[in-house]
C-alpha atoms as a PDB file:
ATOM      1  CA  UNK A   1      37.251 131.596  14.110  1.00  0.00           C
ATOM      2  CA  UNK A   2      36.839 134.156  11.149  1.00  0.00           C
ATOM      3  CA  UNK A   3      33.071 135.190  10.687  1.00  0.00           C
ATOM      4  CA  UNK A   4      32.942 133.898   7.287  1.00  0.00           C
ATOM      5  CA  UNK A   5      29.722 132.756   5.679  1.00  0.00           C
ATOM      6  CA  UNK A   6      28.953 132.047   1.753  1.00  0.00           C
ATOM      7  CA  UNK A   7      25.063 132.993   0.872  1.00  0.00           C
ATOM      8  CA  UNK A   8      24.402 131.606  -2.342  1.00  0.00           C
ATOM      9  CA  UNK A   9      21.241 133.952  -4.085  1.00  0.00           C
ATOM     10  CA  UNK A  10      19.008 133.565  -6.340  1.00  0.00           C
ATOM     11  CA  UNK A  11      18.429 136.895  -8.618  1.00  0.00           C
ATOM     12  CA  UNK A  12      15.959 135.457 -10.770  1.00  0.00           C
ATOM     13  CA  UNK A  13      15.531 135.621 -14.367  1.00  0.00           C
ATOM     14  CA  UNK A  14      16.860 138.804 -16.399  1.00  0.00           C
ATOM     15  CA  UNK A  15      14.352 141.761 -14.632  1.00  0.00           C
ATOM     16  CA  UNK A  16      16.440 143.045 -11.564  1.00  0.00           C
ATOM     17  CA  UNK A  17      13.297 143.665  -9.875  1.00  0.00           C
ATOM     18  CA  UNK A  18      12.632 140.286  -9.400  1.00  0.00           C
ATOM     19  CA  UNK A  19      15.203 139.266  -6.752  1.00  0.00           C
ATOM     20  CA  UNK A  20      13.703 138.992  -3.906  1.00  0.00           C
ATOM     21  CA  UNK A  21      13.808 141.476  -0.434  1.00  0.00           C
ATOM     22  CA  UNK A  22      16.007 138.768   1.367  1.00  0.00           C
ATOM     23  CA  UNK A  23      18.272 138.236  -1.591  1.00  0.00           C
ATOM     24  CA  UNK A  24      18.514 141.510  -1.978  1.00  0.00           C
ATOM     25  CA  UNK A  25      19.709 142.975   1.671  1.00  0.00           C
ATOM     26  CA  UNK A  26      22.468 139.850   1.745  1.00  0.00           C
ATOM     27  CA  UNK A  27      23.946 141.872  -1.286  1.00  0.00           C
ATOM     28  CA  UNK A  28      23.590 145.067   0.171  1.00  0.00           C
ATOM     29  CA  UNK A  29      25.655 143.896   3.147  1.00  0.00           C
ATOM     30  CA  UNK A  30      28.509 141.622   0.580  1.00  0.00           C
ATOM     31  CA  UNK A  31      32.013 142.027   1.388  1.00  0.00           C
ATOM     32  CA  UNK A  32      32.834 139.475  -2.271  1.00  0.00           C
ATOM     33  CA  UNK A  33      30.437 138.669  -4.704  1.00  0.00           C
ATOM     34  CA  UNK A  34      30.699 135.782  -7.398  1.00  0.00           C
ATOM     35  CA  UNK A  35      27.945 136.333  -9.721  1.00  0.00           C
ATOM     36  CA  UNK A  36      27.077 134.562 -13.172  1.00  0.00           C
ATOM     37  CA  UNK A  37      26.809 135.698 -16.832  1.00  0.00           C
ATOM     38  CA  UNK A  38      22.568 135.565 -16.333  1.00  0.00           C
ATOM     39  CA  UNK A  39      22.672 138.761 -13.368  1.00  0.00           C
ATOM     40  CA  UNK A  40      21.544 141.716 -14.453  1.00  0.00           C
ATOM     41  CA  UNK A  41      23.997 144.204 -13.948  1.00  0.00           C
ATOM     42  CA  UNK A  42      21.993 146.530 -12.440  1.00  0.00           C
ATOM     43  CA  UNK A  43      22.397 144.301  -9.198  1.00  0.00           C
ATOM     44  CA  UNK A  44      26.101 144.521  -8.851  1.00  0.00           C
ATOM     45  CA  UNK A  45      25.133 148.161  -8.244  1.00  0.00           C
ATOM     46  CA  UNK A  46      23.397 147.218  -5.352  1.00  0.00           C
ATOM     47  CA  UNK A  47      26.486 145.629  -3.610  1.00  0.00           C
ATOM     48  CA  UNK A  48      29.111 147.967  -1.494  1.00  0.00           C
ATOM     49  CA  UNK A  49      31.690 149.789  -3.897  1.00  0.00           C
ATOM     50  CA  UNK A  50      34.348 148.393  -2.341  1.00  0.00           C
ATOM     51  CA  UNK A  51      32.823 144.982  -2.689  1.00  0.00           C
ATOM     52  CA  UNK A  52      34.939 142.484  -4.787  1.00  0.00           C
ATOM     53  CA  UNK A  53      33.332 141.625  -7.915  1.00  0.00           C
ATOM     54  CA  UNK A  54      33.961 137.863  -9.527  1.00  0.00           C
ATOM     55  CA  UNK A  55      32.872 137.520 -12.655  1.00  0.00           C
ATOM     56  CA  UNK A  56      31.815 133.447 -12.979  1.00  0.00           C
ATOM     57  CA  UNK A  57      29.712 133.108 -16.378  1.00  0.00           C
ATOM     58  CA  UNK A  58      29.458 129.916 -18.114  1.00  0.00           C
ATOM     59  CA  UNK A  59      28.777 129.735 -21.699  1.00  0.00           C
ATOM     60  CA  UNK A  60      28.160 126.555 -23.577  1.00  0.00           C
ATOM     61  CA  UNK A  61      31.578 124.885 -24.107  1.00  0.00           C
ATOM     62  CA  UNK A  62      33.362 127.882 -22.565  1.00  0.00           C
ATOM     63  CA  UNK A  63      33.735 128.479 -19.116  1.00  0.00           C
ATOM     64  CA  UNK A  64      36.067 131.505 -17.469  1.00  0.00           C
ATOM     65  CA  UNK A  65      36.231 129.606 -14.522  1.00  0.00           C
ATOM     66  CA  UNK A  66      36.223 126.369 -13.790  1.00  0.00           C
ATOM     67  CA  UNK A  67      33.418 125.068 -11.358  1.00  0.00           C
ATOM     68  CA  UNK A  68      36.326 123.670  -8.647  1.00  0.00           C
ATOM     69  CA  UNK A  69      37.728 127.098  -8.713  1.00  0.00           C
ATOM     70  CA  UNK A  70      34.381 128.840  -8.091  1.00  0.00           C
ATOM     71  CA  UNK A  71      33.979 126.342  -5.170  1.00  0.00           C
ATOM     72  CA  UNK A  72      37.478 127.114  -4.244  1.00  0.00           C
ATOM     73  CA  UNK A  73      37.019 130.642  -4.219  1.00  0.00           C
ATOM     74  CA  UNK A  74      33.785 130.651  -1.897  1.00  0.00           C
ATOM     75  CA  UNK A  75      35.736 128.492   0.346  1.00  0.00           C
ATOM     76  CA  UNK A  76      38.728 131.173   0.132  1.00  0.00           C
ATOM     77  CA  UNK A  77      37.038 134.433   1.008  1.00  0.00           C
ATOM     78  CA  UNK A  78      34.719 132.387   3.811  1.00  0.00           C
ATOM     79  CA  UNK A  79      37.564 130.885   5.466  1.00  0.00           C
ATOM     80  CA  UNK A  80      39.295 135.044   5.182  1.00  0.00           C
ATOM     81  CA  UNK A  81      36.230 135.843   7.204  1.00  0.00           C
ATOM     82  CA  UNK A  82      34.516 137.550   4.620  1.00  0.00           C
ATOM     83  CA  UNK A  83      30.722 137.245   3.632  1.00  0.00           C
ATOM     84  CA  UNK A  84      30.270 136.426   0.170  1.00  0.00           C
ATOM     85  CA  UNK A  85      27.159 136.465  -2.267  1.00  0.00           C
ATOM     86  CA  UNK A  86      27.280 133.793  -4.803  1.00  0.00           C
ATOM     87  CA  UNK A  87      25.081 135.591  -6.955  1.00  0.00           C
ATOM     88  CA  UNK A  88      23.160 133.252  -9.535  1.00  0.00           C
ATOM     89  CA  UNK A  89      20.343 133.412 -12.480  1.00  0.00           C
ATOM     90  CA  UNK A  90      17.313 132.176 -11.684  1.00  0.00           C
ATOM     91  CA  UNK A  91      17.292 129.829  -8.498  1.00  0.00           C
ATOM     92  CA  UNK A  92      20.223 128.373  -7.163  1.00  0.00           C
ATOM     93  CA  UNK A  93      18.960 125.055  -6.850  1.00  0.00           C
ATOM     94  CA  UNK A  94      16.836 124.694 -10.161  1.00  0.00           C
ATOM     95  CA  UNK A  95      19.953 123.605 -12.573  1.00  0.00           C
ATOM     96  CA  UNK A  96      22.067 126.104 -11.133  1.00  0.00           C
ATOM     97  CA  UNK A  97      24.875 123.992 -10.086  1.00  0.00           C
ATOM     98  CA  UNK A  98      23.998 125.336  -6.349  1.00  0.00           C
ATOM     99  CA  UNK A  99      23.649 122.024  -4.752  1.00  0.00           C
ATOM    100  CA  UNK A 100      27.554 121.538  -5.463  1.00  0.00           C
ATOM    101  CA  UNK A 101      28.405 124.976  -4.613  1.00  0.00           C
ATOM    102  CA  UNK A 102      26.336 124.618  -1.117  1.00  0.00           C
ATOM    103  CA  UNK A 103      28.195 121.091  -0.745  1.00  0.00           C
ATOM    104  CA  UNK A 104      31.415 122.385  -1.322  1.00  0.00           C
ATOM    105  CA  UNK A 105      31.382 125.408   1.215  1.00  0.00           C
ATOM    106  CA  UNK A 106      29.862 122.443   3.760  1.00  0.00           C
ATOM    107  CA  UNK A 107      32.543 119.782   3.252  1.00  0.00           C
ATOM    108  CA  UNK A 108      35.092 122.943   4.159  1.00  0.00           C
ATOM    109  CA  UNK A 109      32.924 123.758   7.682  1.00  0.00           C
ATOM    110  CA  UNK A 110      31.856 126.967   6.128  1.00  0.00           C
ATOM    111  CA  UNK A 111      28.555 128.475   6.954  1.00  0.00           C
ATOM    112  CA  UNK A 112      26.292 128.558   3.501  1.00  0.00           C
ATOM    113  CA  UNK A 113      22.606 129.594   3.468  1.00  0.00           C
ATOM    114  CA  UNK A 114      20.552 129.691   0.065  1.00  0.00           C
ATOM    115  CA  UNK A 115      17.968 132.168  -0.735  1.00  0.00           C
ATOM    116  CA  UNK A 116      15.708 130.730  -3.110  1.00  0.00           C
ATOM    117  CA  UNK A 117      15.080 132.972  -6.486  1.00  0.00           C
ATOM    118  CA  UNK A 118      12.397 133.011  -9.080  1.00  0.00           C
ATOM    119  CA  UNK A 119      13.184 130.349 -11.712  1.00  0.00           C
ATOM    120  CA  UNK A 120      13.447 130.780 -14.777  1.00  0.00           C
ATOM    121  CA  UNK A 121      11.460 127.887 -15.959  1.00  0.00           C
ATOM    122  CA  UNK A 122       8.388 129.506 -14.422  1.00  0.00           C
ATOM    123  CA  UNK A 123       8.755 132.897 -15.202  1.00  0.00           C
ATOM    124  CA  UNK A 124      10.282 132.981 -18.426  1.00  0.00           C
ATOM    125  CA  UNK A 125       7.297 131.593 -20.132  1.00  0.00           C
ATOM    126  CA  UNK A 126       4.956 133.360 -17.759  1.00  0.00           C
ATOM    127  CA  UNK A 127       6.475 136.894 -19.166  1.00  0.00           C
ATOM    128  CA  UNK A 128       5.201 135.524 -22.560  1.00  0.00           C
ATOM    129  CA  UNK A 129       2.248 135.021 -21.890  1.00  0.00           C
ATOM    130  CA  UNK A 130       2.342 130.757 -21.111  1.00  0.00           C
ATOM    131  CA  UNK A 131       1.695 129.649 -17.746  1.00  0.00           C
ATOM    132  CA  UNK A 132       3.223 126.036 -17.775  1.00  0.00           C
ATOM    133  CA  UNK A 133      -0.334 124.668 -16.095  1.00  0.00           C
ATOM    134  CA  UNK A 134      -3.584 125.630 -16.603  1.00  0.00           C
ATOM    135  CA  UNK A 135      -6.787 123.747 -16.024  1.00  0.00           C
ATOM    136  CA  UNK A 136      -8.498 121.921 -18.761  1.00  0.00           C
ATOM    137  CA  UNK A 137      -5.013 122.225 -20.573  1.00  0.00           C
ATOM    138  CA  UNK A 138      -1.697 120.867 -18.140  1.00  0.00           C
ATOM    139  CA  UNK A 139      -2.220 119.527 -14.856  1.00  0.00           C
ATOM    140  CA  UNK A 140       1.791 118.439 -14.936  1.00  0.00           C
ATOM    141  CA  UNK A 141       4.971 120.121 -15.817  1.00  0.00           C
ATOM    142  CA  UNK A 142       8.751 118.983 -15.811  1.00  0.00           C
ATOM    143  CA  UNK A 143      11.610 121.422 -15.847  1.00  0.00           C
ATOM    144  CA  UNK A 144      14.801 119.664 -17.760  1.00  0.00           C
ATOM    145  CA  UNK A 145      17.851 120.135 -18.407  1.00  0.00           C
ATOM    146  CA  UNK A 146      18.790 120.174 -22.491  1.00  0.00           C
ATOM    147  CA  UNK A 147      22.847 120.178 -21.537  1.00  0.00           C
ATOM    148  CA  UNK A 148      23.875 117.642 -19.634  1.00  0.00           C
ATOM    149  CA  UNK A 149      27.148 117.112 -18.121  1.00  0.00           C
ATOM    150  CA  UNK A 150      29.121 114.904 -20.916  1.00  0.00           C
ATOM    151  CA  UNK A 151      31.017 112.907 -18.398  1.00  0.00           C
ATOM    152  CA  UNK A 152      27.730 111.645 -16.622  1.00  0.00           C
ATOM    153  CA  UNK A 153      27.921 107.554 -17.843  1.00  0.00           C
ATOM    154  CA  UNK A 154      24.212 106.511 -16.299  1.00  0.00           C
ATOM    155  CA  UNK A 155      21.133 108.782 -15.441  1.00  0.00           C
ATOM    156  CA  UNK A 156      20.505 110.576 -18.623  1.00  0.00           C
ATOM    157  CA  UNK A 157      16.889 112.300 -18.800  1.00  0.00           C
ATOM    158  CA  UNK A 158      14.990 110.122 -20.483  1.00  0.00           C
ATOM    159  CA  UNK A 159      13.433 111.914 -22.812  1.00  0.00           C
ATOM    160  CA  UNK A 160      11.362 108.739 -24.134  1.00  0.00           C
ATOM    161  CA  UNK A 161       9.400 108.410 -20.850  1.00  0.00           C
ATOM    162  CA  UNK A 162       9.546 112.113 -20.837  1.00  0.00           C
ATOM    163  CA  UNK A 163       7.579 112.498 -24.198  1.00  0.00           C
ATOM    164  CA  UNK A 164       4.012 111.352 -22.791  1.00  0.00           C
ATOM    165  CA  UNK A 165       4.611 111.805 -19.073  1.00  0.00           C
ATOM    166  CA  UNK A 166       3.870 115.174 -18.416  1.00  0.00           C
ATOM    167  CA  UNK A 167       1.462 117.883 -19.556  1.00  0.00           C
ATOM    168  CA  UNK A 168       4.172 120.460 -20.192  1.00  0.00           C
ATOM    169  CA  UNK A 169       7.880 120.277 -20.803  1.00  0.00           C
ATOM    170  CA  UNK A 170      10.323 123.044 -19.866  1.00  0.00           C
ATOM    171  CA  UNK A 171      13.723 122.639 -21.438  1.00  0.00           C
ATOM    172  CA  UNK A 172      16.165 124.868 -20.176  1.00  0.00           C
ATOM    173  CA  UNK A 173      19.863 125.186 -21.707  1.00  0.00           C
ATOM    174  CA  UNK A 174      18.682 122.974 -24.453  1.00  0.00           C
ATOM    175  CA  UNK A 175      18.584 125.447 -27.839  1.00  0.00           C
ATOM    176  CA  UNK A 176      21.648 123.901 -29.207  1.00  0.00           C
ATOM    177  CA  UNK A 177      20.372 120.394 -28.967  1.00  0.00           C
ATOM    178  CA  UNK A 178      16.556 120.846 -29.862  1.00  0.00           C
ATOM    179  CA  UNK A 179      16.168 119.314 -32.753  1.00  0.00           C
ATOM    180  CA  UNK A 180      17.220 115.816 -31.508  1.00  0.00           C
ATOM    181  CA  UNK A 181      14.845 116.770 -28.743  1.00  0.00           C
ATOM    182  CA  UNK A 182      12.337 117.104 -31.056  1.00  0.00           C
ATOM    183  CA  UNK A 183      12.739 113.645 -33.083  1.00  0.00           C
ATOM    184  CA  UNK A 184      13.013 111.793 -29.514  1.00  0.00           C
ATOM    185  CA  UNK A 185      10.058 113.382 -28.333  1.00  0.00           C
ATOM    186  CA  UNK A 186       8.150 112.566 -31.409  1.00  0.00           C
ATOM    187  CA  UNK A 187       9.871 108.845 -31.909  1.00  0.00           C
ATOM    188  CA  UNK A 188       8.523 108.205 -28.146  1.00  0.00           C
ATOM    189  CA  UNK A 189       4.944 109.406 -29.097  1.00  0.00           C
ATOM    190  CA  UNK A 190       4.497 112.805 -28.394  1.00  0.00           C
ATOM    191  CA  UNK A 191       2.302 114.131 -30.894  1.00  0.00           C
ATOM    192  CA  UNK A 192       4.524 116.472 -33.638  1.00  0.00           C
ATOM    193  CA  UNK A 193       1.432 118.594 -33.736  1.00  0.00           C
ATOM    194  CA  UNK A 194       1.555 119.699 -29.940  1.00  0.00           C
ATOM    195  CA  UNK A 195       1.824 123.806 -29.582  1.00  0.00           C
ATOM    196  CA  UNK A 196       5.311 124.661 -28.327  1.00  0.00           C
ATOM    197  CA  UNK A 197       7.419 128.144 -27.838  1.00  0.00           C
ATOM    198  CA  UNK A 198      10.991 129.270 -27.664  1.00  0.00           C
ATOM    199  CA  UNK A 199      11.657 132.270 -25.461  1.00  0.00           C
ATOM    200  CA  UNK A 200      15.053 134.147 -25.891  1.00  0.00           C
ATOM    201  CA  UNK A 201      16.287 136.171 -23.406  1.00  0.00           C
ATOM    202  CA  UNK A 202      13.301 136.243 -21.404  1.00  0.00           C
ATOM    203  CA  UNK A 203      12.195 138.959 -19.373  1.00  0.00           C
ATOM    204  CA  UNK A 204      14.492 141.499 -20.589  1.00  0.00           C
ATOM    205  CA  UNK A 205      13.843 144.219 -23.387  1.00  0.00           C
ATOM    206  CA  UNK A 206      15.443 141.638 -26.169  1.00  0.00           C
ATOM    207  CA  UNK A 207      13.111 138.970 -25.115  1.00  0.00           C
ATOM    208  CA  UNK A 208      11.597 137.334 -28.056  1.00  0.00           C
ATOM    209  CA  UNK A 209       9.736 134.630 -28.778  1.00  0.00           C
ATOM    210  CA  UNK A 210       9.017 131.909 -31.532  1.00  0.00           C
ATOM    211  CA  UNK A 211       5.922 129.598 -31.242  1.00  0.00           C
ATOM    212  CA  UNK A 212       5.265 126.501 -33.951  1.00  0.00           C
ATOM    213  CA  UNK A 213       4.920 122.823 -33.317  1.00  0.00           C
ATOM    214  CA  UNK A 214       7.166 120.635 -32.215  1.00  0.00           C
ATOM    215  CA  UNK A 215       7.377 119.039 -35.157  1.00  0.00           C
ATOM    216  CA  UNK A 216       9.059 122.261 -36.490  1.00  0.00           C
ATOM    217  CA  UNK A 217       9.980 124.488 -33.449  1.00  0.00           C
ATOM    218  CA  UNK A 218      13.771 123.619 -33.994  1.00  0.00           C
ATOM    219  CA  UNK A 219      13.751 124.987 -37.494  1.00  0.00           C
ATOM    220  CA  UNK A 220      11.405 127.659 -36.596  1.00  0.00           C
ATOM    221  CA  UNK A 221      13.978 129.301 -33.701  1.00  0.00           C
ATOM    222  CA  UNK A 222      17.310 128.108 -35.104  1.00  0.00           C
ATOM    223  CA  UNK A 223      18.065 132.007 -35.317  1.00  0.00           C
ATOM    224  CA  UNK A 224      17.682 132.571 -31.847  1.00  0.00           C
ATOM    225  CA  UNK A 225      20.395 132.679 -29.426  1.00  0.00           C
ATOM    226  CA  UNK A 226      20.694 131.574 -25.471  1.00  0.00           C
ATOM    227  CA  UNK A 227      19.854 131.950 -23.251  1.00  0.00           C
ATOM    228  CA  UNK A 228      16.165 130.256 -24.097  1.00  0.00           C
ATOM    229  CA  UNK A 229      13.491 128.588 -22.486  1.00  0.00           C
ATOM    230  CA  UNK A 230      11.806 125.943 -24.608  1.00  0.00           C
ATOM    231  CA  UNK A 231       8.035 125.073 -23.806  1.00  0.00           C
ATOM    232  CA  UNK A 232       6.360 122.275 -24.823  1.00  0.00           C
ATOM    233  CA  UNK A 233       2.670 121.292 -24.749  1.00  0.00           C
ATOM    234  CA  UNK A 234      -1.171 122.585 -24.956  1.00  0.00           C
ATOM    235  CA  UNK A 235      -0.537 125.533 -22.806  1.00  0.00           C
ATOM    236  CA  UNK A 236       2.197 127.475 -24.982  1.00  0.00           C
ATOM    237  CA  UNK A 237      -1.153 128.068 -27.669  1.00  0.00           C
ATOM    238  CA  UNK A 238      -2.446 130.337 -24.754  1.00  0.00           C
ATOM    239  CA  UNK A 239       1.175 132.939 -26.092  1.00  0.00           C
ATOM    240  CA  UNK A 240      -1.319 135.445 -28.471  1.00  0.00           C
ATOM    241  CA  UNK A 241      -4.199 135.778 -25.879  1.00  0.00           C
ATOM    242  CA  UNK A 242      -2.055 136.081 -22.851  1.00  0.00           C
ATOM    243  CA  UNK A 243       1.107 137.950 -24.049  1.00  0.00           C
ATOM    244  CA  UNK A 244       1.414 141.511 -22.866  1.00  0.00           C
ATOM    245  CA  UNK A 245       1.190 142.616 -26.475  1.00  0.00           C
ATOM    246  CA  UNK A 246      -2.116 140.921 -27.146  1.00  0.00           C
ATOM    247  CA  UNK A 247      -4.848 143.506 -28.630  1.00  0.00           C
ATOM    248  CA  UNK A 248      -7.304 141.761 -25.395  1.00  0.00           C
ATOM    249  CA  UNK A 249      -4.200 142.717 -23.018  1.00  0.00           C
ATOM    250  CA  UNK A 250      -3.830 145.959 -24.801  1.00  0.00           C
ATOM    251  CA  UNK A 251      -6.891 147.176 -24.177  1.00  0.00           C
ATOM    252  CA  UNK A 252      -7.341 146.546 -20.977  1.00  0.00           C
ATOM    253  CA  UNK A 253      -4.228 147.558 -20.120  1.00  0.00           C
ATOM    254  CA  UNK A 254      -3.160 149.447 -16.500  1.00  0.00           C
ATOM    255  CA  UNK A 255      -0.182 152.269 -16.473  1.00  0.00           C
ATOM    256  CA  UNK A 256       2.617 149.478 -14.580  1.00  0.00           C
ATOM    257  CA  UNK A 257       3.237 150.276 -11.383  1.00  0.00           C
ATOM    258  CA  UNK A 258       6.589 152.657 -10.404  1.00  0.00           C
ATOM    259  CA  UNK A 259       9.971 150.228 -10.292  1.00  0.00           C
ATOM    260  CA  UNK A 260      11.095 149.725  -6.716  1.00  0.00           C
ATOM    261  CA  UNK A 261      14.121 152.004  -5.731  1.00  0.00           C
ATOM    262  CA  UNK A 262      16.695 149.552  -5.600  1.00  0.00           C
ATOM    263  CA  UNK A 263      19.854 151.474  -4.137  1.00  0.00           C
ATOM    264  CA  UNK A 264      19.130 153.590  -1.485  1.00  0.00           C
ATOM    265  CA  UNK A 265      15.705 151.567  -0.466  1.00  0.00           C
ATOM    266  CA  UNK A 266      16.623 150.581   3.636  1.00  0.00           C
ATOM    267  CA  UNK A 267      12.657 149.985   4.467  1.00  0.00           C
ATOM    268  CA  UNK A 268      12.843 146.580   6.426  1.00  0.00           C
ATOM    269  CA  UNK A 269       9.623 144.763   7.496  1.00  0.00           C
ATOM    270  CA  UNK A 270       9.896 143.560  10.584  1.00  0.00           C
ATOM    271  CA  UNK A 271       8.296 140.436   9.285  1.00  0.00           C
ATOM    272  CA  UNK A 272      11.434 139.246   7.740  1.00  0.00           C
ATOM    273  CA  UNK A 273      13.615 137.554  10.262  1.00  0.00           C
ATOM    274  CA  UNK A 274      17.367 138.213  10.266  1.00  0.00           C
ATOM    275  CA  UNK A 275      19.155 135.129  10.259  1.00  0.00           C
ATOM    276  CA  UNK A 276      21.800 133.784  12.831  1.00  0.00           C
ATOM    277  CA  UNK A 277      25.110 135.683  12.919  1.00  0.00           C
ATOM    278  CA  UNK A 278      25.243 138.455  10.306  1.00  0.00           C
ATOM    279  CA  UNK A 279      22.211 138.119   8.824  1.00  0.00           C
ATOM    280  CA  UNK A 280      20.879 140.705   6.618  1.00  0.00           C
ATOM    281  CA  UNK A 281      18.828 143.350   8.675  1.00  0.00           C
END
């Protein structure tokens, strides 16, 4: 039987530094990667040159490909005996659609293993400055999705139980459809005065971000543009003091350590056990 394996990886959110050593030595060794519109393309560099490249972004109401023919690809190189990297934003798992993917490659007896990534919904808002708990402030947070799929009949996040359930709300794909957020939110009880923050393109050098109230967070970002994370709750009035542009941040402020060589860098801990079959060092 072919060696064929799919490894779906998580590259984390916009900085290329932050996939992690694992993630990264799977792509060093890819025969065919799949990788989304959220990868930095400063990883495809690390992948072989004579890797194939598949380009599967998703953008709201327009998708290149179709998610059965990203499953059917995986399933197609894996069963040629090649090793593909499904590369993905964030974590696979964390509304990434990588449960399906994983599921797919499964039903088809191919070999999948997931490296887990840094989400998004964490470290998004941590790069401005918000951790989504802090004590005295949010002892809870929620990650949602704000785009679900429009064929789903039952299950819907309930955004009413939602509104005074947790601490801290993380909305993620959910720009287009704040504002009815918003007046849910507020119709269930949440307080319209409650500190929240919009973060565009997070962790990149276009990140920006636009703080208000819920109450008027939707009118305050409607010029930004996904992808976004939306926080809501206490902690996202901690943004001035603990954003790396704060004058208290400023001044106390460390040259940033060197970037990690990413191409070319073949130091392997011994720590780090290779998985079974071709596993990554």
């Amino acid at each position: 039987m072919p060696d064929g394996r799919v490894i779906l990886v998580g590259a984390g959110p916009g900085d290329p530094e932050l996939i992690t050593l694992r993630g990264l030595r799977w792509l060093r060794r890819a025969e065919v990667v799949l990788y989304d519109r959220l990868v930095s393309p400063a990883l495809l560099d690390e992948a072989p040159p004579a890797a194939l490249r598949i380009f599967a972004g998703k953008v709201r109401g327009r998708h290149c490909i179709a998610q059965s023919a990203i499953n059917a690809l995986l399933v197609h190189h894996a069963e040629a005996g090649r090793l593909v990297v499904r590369l993905k934003g964030g974590d696979p798992f964390v509304l990434g659609r990588g449960g399906e993917e994983a599921l797919a490659c499964l039903n088809a007896g191919i070999p999948v293993e997931v490296v887990p990534g840094v989400s998004s919904a964490v470290a998004v808002p941590a790069a401005a400055g918000i951790p989504v708990t802090h004590r005295g402030l949010a002892s809870s947070f929620a990650v949602v999705t704000g785009h679900e799929d429009p064929r789903k009949t039952a299950g819907g996040v309930d955004w009413e139980r939602l509104a005074t359930a947790v601490d801290t709300l993380v909305i993620l794909m959910g720009l287009a459809t704040l504002p009815a957020i918003a007046a849910r939110l507020i119709a269930a009880g949440r307080d319209p005065a409650t500190p929240a923050a919009v973060i565009e393109r997070g962790l990149t050098a276009a990140q920006r971000v636009v703080t208000g109230t819920l109450g008027d967070i939707a009118k305050r970002a409607a010029r930004l543009a996904s992808p976004a994370v939306i926080v809501i709750g206490d902690v996202a009035c901690l943004h001035p003091l603990l954003t790396p542009t704060s004058p208290v941040r400023q001044r106390l402020r460390h040259p940033p350590p060197a970037p990690l060589p990413l191409r070319g860098s073949e130091s392997r801990p011994d720590t780090l056990a290779p998985a079974r079959g071709r596993g990554p060092g």
